[in-house]
C-alpha atoms as a PDB file:
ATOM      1  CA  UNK A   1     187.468 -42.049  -4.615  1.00  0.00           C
ATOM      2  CA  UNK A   2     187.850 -38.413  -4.927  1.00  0.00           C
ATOM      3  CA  UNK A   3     184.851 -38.030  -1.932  1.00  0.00           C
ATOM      4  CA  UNK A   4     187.167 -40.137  -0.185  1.00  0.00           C
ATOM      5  CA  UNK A   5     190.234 -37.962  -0.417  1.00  0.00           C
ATOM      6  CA  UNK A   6     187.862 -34.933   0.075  1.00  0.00           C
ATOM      7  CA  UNK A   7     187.362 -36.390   3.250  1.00  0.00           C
ATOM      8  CA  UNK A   8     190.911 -37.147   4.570  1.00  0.00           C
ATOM      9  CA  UNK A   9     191.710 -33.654   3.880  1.00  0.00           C
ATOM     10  CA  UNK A  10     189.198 -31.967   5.771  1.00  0.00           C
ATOM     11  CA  UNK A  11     190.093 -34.172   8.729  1.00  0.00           C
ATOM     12  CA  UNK A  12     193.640 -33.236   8.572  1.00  0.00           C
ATOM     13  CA  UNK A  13     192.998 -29.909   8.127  1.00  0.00           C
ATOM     14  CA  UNK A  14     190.780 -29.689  11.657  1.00  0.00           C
ATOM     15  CA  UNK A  15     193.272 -32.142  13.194  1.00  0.00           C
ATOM     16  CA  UNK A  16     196.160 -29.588  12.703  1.00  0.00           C
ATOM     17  CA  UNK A  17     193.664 -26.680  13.384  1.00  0.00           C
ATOM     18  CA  UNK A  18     193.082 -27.710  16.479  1.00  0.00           C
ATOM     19  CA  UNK A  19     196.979 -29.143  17.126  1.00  0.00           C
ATOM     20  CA  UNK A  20     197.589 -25.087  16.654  1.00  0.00           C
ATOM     21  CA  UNK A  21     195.365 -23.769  18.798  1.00  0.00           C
ATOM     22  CA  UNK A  22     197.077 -25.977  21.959  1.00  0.00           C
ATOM     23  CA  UNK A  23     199.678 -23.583  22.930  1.00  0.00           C
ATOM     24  CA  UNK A  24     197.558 -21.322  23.739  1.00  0.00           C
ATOM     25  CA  UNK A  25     197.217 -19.762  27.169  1.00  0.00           C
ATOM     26  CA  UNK A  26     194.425 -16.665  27.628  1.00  0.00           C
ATOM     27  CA  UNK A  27     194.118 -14.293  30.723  1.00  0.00           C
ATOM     28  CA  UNK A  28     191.315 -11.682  31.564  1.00  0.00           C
ATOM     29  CA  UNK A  29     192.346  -8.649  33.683  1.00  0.00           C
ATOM     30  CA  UNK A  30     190.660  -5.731  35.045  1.00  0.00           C
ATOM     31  CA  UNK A  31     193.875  -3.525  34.690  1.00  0.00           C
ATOM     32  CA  UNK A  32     194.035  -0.461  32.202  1.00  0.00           C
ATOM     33  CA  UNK A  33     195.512  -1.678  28.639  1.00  0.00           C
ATOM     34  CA  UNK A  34     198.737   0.337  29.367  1.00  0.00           C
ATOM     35  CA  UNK A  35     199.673  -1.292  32.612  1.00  0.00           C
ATOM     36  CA  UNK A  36     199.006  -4.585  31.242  1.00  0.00           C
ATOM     37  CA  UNK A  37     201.225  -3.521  27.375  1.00  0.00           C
ATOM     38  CA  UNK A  38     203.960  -2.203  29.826  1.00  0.00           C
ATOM     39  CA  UNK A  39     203.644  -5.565  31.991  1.00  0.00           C
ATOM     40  CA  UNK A  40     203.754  -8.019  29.067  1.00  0.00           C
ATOM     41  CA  UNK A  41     206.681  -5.793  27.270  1.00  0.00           C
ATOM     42  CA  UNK A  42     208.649  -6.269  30.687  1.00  0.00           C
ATOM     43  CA  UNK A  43     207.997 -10.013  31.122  1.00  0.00           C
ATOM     44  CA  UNK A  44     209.438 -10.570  27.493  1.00  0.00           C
ATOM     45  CA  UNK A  45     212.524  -8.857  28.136  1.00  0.00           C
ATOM     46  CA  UNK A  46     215.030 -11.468  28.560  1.00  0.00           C
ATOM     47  CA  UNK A  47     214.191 -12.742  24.794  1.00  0.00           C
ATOM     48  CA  UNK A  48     215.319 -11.273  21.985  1.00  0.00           C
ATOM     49  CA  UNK A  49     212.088  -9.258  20.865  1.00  0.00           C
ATOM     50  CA  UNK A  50     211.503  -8.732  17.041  1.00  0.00           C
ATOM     51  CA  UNK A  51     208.568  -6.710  16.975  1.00  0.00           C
ATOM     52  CA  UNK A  52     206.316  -4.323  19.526  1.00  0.00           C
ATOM     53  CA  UNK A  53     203.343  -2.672  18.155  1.00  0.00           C
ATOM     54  CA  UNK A  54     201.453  -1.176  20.423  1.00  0.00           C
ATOM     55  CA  UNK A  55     198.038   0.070  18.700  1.00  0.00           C
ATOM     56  CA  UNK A  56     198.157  -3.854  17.248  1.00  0.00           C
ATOM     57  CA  UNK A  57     198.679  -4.868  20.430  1.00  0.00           C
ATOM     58  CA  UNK A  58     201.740  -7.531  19.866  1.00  0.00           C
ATOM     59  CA  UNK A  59     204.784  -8.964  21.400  1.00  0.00           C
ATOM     60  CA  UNK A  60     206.928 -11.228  19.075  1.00  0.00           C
ATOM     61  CA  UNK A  61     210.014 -12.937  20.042  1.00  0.00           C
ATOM     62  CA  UNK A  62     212.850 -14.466  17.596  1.00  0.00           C
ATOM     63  CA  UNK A  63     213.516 -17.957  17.398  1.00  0.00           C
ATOM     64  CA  UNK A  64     215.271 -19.123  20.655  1.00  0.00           C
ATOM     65  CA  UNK A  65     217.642 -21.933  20.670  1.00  0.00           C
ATOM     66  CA  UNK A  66     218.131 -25.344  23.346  1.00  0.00           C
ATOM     67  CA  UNK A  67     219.696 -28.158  23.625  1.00  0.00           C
ATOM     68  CA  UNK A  68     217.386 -30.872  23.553  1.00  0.00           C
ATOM     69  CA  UNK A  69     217.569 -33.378  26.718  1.00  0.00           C
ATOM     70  CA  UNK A  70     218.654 -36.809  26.527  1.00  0.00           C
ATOM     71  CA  UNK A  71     215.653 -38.342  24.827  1.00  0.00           C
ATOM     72  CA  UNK A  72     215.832 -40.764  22.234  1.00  0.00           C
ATOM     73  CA  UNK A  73     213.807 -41.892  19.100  1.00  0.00           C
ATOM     74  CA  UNK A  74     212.412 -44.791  17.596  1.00  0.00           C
ATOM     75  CA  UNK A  75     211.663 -48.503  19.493  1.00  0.00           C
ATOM     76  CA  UNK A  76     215.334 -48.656  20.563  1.00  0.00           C
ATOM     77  CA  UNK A  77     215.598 -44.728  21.743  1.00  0.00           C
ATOM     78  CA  UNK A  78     218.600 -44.251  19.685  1.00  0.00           C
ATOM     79  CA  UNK A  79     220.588 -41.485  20.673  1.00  0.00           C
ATOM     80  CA  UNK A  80     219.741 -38.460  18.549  1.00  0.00           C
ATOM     81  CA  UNK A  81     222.486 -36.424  16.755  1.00  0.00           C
ATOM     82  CA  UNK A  82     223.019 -32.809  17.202  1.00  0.00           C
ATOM     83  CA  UNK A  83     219.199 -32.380  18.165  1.00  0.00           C
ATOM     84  CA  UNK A  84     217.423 -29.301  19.813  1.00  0.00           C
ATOM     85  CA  UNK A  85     214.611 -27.450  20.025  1.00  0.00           C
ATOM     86  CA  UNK A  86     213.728 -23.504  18.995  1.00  0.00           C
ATOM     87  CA  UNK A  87     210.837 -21.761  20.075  1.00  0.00           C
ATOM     88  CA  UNK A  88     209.085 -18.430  20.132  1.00  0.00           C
ATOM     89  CA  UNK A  89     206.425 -16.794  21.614  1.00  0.00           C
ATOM     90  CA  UNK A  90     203.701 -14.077  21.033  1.00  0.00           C
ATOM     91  CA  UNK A  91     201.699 -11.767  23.317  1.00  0.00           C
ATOM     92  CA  UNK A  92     198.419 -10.162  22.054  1.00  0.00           C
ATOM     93  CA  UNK A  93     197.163  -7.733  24.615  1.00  0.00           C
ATOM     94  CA  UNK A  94     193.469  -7.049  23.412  1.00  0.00           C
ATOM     95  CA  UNK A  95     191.185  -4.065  25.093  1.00  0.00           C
ATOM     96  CA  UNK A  96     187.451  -5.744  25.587  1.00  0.00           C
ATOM     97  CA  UNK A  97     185.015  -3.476  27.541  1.00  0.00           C
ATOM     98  CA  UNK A  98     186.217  -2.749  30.865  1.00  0.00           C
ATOM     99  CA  UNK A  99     188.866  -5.512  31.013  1.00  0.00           C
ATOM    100  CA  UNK A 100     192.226  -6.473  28.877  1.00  0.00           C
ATOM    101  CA  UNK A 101     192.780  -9.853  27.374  1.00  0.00           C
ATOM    102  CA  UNK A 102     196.143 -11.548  26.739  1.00  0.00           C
ATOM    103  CA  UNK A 103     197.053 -14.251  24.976  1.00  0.00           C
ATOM    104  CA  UNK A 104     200.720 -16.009  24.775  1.00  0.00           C
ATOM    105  CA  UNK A 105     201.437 -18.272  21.540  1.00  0.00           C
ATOM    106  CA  UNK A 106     204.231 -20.475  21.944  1.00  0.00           C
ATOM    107  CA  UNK A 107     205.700 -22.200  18.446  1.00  0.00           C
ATOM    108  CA  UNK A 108     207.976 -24.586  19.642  1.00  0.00           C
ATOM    109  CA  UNK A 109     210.232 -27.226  16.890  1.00  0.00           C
ATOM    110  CA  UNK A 110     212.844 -29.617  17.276  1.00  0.00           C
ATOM    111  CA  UNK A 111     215.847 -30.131  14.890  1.00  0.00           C
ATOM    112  CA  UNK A 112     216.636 -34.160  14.043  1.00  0.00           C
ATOM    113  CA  UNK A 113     219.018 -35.442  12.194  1.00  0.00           C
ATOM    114  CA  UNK A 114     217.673 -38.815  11.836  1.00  0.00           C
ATOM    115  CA  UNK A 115     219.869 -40.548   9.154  1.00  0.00           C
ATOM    116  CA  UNK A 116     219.059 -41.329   5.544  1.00  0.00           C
ATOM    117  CA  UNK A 117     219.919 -39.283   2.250  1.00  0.00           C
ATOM    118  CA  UNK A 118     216.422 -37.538   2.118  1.00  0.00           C
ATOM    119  CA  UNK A 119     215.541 -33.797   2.636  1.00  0.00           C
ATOM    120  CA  UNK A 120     212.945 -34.802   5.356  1.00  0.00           C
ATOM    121  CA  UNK A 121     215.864 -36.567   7.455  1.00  0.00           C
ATOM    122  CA  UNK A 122     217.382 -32.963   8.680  1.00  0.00           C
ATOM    123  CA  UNK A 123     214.946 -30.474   9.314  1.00  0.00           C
ATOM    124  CA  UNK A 124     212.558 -28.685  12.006  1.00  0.00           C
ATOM    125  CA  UNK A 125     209.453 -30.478  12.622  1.00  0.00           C
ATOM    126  CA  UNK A 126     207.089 -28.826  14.759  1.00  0.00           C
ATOM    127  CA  UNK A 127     206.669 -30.030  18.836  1.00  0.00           C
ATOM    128  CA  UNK A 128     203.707 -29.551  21.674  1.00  0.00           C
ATOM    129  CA  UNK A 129     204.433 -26.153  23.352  1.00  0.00           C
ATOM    130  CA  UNK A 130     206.523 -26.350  26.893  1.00  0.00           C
ATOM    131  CA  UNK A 131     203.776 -25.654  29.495  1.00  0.00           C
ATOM    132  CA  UNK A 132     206.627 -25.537  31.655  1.00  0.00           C
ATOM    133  CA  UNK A 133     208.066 -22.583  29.214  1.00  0.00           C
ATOM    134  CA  UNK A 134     204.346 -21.005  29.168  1.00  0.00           C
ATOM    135  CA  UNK A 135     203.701 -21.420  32.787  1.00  0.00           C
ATOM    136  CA  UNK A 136     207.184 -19.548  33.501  1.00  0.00           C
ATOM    137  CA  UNK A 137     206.000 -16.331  31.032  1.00  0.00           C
ATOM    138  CA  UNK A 138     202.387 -16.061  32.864  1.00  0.00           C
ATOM    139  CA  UNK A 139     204.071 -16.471  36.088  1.00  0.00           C
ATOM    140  CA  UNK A 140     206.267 -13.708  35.856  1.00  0.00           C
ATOM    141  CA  UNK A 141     203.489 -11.509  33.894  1.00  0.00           C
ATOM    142  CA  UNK A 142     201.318 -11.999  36.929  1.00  0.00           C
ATOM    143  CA  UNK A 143     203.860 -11.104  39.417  1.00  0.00           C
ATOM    144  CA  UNK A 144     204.547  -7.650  37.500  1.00  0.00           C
ATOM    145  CA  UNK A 145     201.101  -7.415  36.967  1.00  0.00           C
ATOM    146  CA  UNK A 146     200.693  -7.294  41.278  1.00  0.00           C
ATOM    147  CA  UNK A 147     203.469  -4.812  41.696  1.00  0.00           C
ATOM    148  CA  UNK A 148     201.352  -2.670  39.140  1.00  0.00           C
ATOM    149  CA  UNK A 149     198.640  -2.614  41.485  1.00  0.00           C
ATOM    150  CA  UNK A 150     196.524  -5.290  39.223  1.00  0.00           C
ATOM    151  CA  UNK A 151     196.035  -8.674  40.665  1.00  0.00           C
ATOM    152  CA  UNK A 152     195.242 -11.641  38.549  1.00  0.00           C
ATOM    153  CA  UNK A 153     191.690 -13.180  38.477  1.00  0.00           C
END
């Protein structure tokens, strides 16, 4: 019994290892570190940025709040109360040889309020990253990456 439970654990800890590592989105550049910092610091400046350390090489953003659209939940999509979603992202500019190496985290939760007297029926609970969101970010790096004189590969 207790092999057995040894077991589920480990799967659920890879399962939400790997659930983690989804919103991840990685670019290679051959651009010098400080165009790419000053790029990444400038793409990130319409959210409200909580910390910028350069020699670390990270970009964190504050929680940013949405209305959620008009999905619903369960077999009967109920309509959900008061829901929306939060989300923030992370940057991690990395020198490697002769190239730089970002990355851009996205943590994204929604907000339910699902009925019932329990703790667990009002809370965040965590969501899949917006690609959309992600796509947007590395877009808009990329373009102010090419008016630095540094093309994307």
């Amino acid at each position: 019994m207790r092999a057995l439970g040894s077991a589920l654990a480990s799967v659920i800890l890879v399962c939400s290892s790997c659930a983690s590592l989804n919103g991840s989105r990685d670019q290679h550049l051959v651009c010098p570190y400080d165009t790419v910092w000053d790029a990444a610091l400038e793409t990130m400046k319409d959210r409200p940025v909580i910390r910028q350390d350069k020699e670390a090489g990270v970009i964190d953003t504050d929680w940013t709040e949405t209305a959620v659209d008009g999905r619903g939940f369960g077999a009967f999509s109920r309509e959900l109360f008061d829901s929306k979603e939060r989300a923030r992202m992370s940057f991690v500019v990395k020198r490697a040889d002769d190239m730089t190496t970002v990355s851009l985290v996205e943590n994204r939760q929604r907000w339910h309020l699902r009925g019932g007297v329990t703790q667990q029926a009002t809370k965040w609970w965590p969501v899949a990253p917006s690609e959309e969101a992600m796509n947007a970010v590395i877009n808009r790096l990329n373009t102010k990456l090419k008016e630095r004189g540094c093309p994307s590969t």
